[in-house]
PDB file of N, CA and C in Angstrom:
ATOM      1  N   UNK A   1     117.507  86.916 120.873  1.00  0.00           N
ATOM      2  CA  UNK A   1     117.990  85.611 121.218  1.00  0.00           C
ATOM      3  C   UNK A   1     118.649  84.995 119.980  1.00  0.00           C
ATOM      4  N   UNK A   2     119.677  84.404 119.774  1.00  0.00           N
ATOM      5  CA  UNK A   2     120.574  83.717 119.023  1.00  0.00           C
ATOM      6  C   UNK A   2     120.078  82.738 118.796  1.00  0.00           C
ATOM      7  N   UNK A   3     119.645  82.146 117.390  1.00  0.00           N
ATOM      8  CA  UNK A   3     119.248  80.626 116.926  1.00  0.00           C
ATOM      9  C   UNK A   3     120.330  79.702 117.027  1.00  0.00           C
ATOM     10  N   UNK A   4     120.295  78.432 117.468  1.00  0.00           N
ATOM     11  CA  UNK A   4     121.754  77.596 117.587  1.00  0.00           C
ATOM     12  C   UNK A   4     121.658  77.341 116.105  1.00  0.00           C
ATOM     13  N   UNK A   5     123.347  76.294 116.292  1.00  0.00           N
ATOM     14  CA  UNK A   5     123.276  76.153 114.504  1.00  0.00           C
ATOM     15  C   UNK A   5     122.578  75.179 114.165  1.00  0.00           C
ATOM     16  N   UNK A   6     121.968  74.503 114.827  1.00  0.00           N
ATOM     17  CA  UNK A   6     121.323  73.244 114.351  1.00  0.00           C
ATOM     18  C   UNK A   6     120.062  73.772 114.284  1.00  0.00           C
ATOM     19  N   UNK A   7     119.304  75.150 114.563  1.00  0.00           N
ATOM     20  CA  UNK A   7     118.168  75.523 114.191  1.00  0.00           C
ATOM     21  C   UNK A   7     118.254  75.856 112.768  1.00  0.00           C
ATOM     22  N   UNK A   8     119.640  77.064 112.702  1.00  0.00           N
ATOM     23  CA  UNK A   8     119.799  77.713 111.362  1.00  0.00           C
ATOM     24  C   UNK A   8     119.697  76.253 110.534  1.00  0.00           C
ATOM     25  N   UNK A   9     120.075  75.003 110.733  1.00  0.00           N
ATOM     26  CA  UNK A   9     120.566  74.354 109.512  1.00  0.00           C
ATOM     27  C   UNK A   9     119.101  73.614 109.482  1.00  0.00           C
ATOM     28  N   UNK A  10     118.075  73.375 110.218  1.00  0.00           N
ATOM     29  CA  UNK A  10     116.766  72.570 110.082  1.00  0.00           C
ATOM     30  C   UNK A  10     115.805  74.295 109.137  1.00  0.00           C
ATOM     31  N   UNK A  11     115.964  75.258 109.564  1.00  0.00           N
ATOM     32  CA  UNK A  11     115.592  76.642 108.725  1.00  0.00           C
ATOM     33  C   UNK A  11     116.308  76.571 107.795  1.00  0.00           C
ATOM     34  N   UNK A  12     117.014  76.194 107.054  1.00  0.00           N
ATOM     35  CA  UNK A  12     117.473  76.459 105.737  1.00  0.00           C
ATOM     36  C   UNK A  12     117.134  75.260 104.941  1.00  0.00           C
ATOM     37  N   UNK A  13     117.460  73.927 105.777  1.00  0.00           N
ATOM     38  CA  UNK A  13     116.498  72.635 104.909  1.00  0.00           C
ATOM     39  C   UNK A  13     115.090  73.100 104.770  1.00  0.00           C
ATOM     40  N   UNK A  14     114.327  73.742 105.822  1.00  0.00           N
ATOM     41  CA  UNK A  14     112.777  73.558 105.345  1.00  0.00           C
ATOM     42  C   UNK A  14     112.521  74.533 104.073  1.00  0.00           C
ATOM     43  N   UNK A  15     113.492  76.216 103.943  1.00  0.00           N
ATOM     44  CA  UNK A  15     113.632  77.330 103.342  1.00  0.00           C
ATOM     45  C   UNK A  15     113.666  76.204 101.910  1.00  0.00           C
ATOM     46  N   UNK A  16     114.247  75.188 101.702  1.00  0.00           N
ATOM     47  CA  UNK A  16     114.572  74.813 100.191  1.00  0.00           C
ATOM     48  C   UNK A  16     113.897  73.640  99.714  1.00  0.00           C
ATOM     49  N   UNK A  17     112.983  73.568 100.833  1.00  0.00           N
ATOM     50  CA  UNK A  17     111.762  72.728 100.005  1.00  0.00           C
ATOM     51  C   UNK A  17     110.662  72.890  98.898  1.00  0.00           C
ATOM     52  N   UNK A  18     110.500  72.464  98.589  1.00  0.00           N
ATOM     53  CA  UNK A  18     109.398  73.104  96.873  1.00  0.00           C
ATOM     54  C   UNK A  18     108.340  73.299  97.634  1.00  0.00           C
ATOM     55  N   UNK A  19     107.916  74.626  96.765  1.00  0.00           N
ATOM     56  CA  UNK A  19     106.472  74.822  97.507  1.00  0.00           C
ATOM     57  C   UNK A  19     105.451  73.755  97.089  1.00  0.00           C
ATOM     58  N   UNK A  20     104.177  73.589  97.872  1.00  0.00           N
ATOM     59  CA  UNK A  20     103.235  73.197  97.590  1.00  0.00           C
ATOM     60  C   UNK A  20     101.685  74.208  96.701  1.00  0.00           C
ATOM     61  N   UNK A  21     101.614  73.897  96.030  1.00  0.00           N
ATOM     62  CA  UNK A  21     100.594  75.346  95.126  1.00  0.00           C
ATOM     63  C   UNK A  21      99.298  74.658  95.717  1.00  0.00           C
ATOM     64  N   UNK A  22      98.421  74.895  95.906  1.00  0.00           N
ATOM     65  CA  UNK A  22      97.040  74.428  96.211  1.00  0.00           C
ATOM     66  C   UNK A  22      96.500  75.319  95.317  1.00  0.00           C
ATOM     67  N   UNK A  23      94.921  74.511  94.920  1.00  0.00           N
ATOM     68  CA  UNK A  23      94.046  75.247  94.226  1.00  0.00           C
ATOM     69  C   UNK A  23      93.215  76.052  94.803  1.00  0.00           C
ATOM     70  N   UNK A  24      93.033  77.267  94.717  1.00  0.00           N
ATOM     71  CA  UNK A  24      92.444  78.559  95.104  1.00  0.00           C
ATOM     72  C   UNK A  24      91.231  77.850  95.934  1.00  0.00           C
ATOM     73  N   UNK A  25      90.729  77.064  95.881  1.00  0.00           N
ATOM     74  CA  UNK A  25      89.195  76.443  95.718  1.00  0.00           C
ATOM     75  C   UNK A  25      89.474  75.395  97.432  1.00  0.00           C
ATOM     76  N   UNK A  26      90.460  75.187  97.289  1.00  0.00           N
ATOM     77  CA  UNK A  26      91.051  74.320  99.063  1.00  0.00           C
ATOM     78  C   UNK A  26      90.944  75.218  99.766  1.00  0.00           C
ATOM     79  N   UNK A  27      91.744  76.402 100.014  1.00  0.00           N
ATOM     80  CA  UNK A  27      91.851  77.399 100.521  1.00  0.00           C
ATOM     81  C   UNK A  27      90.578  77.985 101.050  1.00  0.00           C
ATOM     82  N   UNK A  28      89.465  78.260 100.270  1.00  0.00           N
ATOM     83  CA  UNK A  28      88.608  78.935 101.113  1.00  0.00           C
ATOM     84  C   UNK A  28      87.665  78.417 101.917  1.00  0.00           C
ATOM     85  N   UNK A  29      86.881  78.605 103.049  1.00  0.00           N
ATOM     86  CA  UNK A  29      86.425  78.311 104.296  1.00  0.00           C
ATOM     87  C   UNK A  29      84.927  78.425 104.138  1.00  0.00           C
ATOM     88  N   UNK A  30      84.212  78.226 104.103  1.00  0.00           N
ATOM     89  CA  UNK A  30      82.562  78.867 104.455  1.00  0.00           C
ATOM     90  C   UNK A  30      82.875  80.093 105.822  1.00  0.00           C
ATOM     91  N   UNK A  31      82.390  80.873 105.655  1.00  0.00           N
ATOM     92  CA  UNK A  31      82.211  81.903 107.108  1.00  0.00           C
ATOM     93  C   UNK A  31      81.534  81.519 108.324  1.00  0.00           C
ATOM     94  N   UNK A  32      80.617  80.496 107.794  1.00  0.00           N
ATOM     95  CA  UNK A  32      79.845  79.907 109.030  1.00  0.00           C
ATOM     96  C   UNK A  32      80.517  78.979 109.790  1.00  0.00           C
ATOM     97  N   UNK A  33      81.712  78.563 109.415  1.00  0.00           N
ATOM     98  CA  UNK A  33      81.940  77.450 109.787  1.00  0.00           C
ATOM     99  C   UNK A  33      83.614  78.265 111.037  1.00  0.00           C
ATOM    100  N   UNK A  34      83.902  79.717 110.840  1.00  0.00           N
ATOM    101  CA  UNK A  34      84.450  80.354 111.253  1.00  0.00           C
ATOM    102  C   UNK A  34      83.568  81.327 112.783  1.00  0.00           C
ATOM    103  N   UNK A  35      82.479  81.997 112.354  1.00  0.00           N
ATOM    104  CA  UNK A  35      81.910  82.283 113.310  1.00  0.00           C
ATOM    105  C   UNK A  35      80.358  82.313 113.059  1.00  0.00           C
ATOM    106  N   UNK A  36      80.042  81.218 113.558  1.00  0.00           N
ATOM    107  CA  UNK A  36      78.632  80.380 114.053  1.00  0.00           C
ATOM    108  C   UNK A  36      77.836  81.635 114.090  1.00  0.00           C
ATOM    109  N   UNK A  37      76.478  81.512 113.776  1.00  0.00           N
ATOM    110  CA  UNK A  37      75.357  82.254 113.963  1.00  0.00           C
ATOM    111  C   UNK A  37      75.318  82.583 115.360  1.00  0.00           C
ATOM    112  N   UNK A  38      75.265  81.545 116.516  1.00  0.00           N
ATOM    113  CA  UNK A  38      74.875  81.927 117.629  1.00  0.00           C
ATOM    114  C   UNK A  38      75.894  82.338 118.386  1.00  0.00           C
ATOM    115  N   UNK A  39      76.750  82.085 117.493  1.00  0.00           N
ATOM    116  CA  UNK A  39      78.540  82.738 119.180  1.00  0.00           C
ATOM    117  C   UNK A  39      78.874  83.830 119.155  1.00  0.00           C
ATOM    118  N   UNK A  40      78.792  84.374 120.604  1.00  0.00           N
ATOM    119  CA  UNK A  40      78.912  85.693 121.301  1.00  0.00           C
ATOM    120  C   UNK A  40      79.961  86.182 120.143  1.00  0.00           C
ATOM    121  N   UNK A  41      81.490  85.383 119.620  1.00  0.00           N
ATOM    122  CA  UNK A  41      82.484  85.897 119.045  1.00  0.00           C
ATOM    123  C   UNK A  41      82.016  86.309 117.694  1.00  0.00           C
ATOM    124  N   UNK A  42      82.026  87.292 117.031  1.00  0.00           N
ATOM    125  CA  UNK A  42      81.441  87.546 115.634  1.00  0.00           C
ATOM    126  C   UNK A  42      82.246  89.178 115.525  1.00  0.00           C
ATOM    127  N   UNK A  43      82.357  89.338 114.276  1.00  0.00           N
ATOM    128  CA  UNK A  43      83.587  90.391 113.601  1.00  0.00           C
ATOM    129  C   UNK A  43      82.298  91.563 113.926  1.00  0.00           C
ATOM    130  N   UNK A  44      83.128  92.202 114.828  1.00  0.00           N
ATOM    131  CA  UNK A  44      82.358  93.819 115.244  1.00  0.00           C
ATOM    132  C   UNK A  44      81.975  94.526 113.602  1.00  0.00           C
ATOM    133  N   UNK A  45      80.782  94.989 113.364  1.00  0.00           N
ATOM    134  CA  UNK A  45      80.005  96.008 112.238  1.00  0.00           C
ATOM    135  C   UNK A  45      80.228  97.150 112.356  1.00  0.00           C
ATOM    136  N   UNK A  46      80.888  97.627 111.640  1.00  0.00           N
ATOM    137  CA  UNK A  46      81.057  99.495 111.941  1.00  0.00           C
ATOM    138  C   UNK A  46      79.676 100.130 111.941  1.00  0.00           C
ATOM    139  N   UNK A  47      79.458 100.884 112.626  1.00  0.00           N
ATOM    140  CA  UNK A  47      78.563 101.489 113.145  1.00  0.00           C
ATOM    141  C   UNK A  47      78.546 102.405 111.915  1.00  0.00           C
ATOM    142  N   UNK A  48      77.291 103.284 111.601  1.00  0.00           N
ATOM    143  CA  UNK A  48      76.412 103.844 110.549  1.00  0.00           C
ATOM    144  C   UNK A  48      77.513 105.347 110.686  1.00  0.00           C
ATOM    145  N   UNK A  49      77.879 105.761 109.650  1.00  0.00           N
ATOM    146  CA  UNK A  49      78.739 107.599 109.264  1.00  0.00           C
ATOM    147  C   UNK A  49      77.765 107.714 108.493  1.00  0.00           C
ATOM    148  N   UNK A  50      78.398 109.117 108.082  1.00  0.00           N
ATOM    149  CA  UNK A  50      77.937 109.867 106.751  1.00  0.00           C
ATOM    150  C   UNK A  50      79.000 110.929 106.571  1.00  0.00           C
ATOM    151  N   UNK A  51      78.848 111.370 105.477  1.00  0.00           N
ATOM    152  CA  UNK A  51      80.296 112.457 104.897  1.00  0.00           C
ATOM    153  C   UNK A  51      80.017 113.573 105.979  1.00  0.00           C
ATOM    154  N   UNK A  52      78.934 113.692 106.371  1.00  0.00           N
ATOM    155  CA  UNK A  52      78.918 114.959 107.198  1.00  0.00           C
ATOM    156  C   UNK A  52      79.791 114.754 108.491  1.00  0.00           C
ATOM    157  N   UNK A  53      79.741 113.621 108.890  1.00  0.00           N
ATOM    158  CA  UNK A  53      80.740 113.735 110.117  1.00  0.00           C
ATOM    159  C   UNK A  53      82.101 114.117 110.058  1.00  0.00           C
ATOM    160  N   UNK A  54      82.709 114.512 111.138  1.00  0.00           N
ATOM    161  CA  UNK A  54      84.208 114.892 111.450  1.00  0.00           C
ATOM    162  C   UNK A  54      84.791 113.676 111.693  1.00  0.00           C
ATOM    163  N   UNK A  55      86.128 113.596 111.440  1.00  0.00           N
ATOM    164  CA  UNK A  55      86.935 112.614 111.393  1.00  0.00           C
ATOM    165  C   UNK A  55      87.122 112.404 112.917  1.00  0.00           C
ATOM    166  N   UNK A  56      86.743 113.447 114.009  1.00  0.00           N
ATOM    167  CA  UNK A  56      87.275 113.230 115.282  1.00  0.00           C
ATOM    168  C   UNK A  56      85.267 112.533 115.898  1.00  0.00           C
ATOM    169  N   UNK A  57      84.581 112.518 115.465  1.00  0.00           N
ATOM    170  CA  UNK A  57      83.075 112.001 115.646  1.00  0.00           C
ATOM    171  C   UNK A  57      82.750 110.465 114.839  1.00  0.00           C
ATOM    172  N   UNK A  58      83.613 110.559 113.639  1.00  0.00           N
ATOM    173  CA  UNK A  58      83.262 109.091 113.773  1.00  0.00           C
ATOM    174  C   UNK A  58      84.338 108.048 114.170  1.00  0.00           C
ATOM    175  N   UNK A  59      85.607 108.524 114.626  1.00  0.00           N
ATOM    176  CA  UNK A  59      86.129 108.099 115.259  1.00  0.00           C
ATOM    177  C   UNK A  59      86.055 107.616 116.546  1.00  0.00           C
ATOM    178  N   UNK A  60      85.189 108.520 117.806  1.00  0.00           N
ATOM    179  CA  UNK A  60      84.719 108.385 118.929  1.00  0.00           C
ATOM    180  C   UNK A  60      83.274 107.504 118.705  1.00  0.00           C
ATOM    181  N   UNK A  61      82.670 107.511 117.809  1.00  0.00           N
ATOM    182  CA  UNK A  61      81.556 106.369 117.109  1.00  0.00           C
ATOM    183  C   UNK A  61      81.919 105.581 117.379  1.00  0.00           C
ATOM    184  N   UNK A  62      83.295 105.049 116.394  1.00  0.00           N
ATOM    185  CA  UNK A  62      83.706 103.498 116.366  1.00  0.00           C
ATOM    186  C   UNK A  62      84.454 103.173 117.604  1.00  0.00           C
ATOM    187  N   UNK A  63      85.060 104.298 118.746  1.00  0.00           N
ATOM    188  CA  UNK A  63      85.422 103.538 119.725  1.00  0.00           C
ATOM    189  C   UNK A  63      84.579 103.160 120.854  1.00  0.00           C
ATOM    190  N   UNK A  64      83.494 103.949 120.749  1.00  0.00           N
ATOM    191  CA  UNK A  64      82.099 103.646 121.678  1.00  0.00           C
ATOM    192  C   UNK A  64      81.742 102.338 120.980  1.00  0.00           C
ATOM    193  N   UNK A  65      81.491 101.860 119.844  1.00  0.00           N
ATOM    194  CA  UNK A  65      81.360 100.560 119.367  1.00  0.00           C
ATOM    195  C   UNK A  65      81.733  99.554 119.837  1.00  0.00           C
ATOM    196  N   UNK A  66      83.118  99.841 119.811  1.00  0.00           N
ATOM    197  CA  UNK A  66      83.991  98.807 119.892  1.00  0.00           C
ATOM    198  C   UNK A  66      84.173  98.373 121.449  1.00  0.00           C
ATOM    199  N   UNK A  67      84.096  99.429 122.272  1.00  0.00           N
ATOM    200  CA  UNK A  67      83.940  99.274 123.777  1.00  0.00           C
ATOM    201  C   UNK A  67      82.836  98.230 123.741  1.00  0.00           C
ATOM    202  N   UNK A  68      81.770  98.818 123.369  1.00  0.00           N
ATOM    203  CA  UNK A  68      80.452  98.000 123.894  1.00  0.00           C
ATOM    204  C   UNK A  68      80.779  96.466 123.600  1.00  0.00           C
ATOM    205  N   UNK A  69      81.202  96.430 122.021  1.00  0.00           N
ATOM    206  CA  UNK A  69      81.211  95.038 121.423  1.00  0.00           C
ATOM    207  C   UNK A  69      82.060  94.217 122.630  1.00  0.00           C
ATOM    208  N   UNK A  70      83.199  95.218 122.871  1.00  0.00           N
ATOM    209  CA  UNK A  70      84.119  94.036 123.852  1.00  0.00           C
ATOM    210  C   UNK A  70      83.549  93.570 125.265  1.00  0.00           C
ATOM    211  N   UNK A  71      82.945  94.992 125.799  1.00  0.00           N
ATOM    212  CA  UNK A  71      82.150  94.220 127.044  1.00  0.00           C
ATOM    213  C   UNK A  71      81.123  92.816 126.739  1.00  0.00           C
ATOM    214  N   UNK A  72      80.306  93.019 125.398  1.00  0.00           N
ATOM    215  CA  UNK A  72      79.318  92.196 125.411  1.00  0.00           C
ATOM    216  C   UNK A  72      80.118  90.477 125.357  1.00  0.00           C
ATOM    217  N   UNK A  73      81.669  90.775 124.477  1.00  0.00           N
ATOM    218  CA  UNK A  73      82.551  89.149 124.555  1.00  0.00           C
ATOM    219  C   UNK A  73      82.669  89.120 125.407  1.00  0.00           C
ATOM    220  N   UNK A  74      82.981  90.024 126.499  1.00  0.00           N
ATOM    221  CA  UNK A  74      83.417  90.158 127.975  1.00  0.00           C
ATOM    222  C   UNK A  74      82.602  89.113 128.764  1.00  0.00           C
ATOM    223  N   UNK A  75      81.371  89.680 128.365  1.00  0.00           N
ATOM    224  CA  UNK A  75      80.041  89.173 129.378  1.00  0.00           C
ATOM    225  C   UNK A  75      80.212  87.601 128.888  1.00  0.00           C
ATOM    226  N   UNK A  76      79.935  87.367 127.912  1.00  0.00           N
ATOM    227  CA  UNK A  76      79.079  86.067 126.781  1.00  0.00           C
ATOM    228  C   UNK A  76      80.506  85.291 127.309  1.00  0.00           C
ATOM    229  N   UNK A  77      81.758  85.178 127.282  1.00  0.00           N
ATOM    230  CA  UNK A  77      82.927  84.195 127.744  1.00  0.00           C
ATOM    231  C   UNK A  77      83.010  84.300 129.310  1.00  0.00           C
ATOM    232  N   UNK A  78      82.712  84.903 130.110  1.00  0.00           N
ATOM    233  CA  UNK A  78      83.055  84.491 131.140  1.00  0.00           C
ATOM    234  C   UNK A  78      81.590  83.727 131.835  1.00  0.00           C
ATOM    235  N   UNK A  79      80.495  83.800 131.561  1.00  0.00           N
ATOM    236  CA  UNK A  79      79.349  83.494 131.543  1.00  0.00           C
ATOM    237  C   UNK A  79      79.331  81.975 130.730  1.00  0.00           C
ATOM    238  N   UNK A  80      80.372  81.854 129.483  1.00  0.00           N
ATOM    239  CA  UNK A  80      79.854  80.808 128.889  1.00  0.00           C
ATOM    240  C   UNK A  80      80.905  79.111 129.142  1.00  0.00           C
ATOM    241  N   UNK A  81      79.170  78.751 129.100  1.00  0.00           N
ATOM    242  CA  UNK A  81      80.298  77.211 129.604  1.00  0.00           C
ATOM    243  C   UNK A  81      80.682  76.108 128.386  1.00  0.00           C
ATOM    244  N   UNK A  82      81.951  75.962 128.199  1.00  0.00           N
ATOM    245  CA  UNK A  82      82.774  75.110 126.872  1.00  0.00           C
ATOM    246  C   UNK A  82      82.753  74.061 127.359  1.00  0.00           C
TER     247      UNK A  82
END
């Protein structure tokens, strides 16, 4: 899709604005405050390897993981009331 010119020209005013620097210290978040102790949503844990496994075994590991993890958001959001 083609930008009109009055997009290109509001994208090139914002392109030549001075950045803003923030201190490293604004920027970061607490984790708790991202995903709560109790909410179904929480960053899937790779499941337990060891060097002995094959690259094609812990691969099928982490997608059996990852299945489960998604059914369990599956369950916990359509079940949960906002």
């Amino acid at each position: 899709m083609k930008e009109t010119l009055e997009d290109l020209k509001r994208h090139k005013k914002n392109a030549s604005k001075e950045l803003v620097c923030r201190n490293e210290s604004e920027l970061e978040i607490e984790i708790e405050n991202v995903y709560k102790p109790t909410s179904p949503l929480d960053m899937p844990i790779r499941p337990k390897w060891s060097y002995e496994m094959t690259k094609e075994q812990l691969e099928q590991q982490e997608k059996n993981y990852y299945q489960v993890w998604i059914e369990y958001l599956s369950l916990n959001f359509t079940t949960a009331k906002f």
